[in-house]
Protein backbone atom coordinates (compact mmCIF):
# COMPACT_ATOMS: atom_id res chain seq x y z
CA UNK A 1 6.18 -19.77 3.80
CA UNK A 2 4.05 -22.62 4.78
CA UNK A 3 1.51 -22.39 7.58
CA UNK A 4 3.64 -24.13 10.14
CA UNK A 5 6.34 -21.77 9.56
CA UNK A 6 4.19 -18.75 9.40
CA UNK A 7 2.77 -19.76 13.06
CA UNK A 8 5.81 -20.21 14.72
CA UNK A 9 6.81 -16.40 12.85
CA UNK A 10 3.61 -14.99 14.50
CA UNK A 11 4.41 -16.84 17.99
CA UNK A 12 7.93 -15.82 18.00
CA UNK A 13 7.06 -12.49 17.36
CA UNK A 14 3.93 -11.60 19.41
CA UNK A 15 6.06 -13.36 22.28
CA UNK A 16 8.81 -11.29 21.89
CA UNK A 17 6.99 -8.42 22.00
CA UNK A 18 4.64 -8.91 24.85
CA UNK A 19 7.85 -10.05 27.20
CA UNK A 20 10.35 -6.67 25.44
CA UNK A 21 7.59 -4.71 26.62
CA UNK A 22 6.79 -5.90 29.62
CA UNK A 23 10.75 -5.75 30.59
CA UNK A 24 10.95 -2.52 29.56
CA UNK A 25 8.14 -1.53 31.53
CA UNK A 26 10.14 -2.94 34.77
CA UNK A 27 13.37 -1.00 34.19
CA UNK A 28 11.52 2.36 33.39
CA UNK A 29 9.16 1.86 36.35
CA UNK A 30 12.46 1.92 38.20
CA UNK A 31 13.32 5.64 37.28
CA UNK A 32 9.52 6.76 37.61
CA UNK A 33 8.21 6.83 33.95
CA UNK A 34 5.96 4.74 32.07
CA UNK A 35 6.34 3.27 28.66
CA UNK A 36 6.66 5.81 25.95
CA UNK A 37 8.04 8.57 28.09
CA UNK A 38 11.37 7.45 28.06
CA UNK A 39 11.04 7.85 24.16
CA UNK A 40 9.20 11.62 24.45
CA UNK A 41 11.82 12.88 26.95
CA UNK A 42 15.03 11.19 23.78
CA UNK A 43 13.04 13.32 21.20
CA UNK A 44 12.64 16.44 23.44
CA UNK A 45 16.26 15.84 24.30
CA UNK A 46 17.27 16.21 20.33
CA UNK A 47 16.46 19.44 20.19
CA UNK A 48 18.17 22.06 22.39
CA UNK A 49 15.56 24.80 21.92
CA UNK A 50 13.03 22.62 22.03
CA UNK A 51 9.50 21.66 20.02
CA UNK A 52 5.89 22.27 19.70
CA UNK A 53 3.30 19.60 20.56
CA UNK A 54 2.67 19.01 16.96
CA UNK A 55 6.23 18.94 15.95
CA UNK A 56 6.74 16.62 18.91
CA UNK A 57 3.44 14.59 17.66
CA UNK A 58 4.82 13.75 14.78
CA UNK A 59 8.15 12.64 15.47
CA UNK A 60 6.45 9.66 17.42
CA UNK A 61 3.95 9.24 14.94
CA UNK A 62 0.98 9.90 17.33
CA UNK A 63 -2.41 12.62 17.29
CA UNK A 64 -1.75 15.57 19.01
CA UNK A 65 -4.20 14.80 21.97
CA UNK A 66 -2.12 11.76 22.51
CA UNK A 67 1.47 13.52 23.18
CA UNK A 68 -0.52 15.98 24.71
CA UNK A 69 -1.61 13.54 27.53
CA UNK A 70 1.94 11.90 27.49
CA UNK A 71 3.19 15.32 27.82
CA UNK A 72 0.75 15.84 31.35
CA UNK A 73 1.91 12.78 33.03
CA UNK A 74 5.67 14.52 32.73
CA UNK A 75 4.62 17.85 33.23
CA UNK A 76 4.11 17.06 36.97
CA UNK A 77 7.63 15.34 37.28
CA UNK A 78 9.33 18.93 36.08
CA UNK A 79 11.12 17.64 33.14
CA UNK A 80 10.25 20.03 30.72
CA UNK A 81 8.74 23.51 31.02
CA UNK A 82 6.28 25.42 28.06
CA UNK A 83 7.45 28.35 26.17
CA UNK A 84 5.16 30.48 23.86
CA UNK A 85 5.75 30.58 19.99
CA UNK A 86 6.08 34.33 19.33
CA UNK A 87 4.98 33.47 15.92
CA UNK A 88 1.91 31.85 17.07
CA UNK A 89 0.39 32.66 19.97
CA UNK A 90 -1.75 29.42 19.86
CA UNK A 91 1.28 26.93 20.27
CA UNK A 92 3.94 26.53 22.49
CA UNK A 93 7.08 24.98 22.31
CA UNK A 94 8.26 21.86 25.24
CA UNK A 95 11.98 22.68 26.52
CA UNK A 96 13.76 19.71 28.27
CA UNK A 97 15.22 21.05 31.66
CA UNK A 98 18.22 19.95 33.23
CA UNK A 99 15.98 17.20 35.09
CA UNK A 100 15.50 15.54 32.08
CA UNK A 101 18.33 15.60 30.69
CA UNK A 102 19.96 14.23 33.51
CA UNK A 103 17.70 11.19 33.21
CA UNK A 104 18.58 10.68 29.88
CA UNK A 105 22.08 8.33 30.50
CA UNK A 106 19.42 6.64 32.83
CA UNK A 107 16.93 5.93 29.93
CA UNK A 108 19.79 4.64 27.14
CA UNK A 109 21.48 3.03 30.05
CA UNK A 110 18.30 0.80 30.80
CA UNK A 111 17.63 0.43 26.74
CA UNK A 112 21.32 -0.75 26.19
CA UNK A 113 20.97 -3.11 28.89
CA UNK A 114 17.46 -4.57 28.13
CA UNK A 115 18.91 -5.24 24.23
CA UNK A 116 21.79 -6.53 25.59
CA UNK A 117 20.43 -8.96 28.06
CA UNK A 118 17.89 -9.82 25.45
CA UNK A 119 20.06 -10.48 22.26
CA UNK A 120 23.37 -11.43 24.97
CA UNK A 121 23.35 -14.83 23.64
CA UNK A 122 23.45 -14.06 19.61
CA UNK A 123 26.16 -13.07 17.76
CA UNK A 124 26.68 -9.90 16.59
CA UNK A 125 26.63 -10.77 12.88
CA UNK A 126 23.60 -12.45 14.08
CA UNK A 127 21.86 -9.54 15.57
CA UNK A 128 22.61 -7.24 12.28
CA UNK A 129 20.87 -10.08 10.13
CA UNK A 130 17.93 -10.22 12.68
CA UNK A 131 17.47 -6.37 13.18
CA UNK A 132 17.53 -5.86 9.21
CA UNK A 133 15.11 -8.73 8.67
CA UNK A 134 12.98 -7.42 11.06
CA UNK A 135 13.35 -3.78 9.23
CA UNK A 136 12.80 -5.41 6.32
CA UNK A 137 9.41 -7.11 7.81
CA UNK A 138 8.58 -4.00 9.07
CA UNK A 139 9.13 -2.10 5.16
CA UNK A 140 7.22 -4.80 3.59
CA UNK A 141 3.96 -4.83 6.39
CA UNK A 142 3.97 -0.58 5.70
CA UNK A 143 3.77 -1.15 2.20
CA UNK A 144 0.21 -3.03 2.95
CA UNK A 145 -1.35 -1.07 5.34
CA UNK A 146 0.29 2.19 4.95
CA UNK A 147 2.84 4.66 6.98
CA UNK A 148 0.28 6.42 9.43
CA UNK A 149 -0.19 3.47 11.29
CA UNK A 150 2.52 2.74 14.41
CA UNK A 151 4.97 4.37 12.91
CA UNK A 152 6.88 4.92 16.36
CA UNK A 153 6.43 3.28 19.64
């Protein structure tokens, strides 16, 4: 790839991230949450009985202190409540209550919508060849730096 080509990569991309984001942002500021809660409240929602902060921590690749903050924000909203580990008195384990699973077809809704209105335009044999380049991309880039680095949003 020559340097004109790898510029126009890097614009493309950084672009497309910065405006996703900021979209995003708009339509989950519209049912009260910030970024990256609407992805916490999906992986509480995967399992009925729940998950400890660390188990929770590592499904979206973050330190514990970090989904522990994420976790405060929605603490005050009542989405979830904290049950004790019997095995371990030290932990606890985060249970998704009915008010968060009833914003879930909220949260899928608004990330079905955003990819739609964002890809609308592009095939969708297009889209498959775009989505596994980009996984591709992705592959390649944790080969160089490694996996414990954003390895969810």
């Amino acid at each position: 790839m020559d340097a004109g080509e790898a510029m126009r990569l890097n614009r493309a991309l950084t672009k497309m991230s910065k405006l996703y984001r900021a979209a995003r942002a708009r339509r989950l500021a519209a049912l009260g949450l910030h970024p990256g809660q609407d992805v916490l409240l999906w992986h509480l929602a995967q399992e009925r009985d729940g998950m400890t902060i660390s188990e929770l921590a590592a499904r979206l690749g973050v330190e514990q202190p970090t989904a522990t903050r994420s976790l405060a924000r929605l603490e005050k909203s009542g989405y979830f409540r904290r049950e004790p580990v019997a095995t371990d008195r030290r932990q606890v384990r985060i249970v998704l209550l009915d008010r968060g699973h009833a914003l879930l077809p909220a949260v899928e809704r608004a990330w079905s919508e955003l990819a739609e209105e964002a890809m609308g335009q592009v095939s969708a044999p297009d889209r498959e060849i775009a989505i596994g380049a980009l996984e591709q991309a992705i592959a390649n880039l944790r080969r160089i730096i490694g996996d414990d680095v954003l390895t969810e949003e």
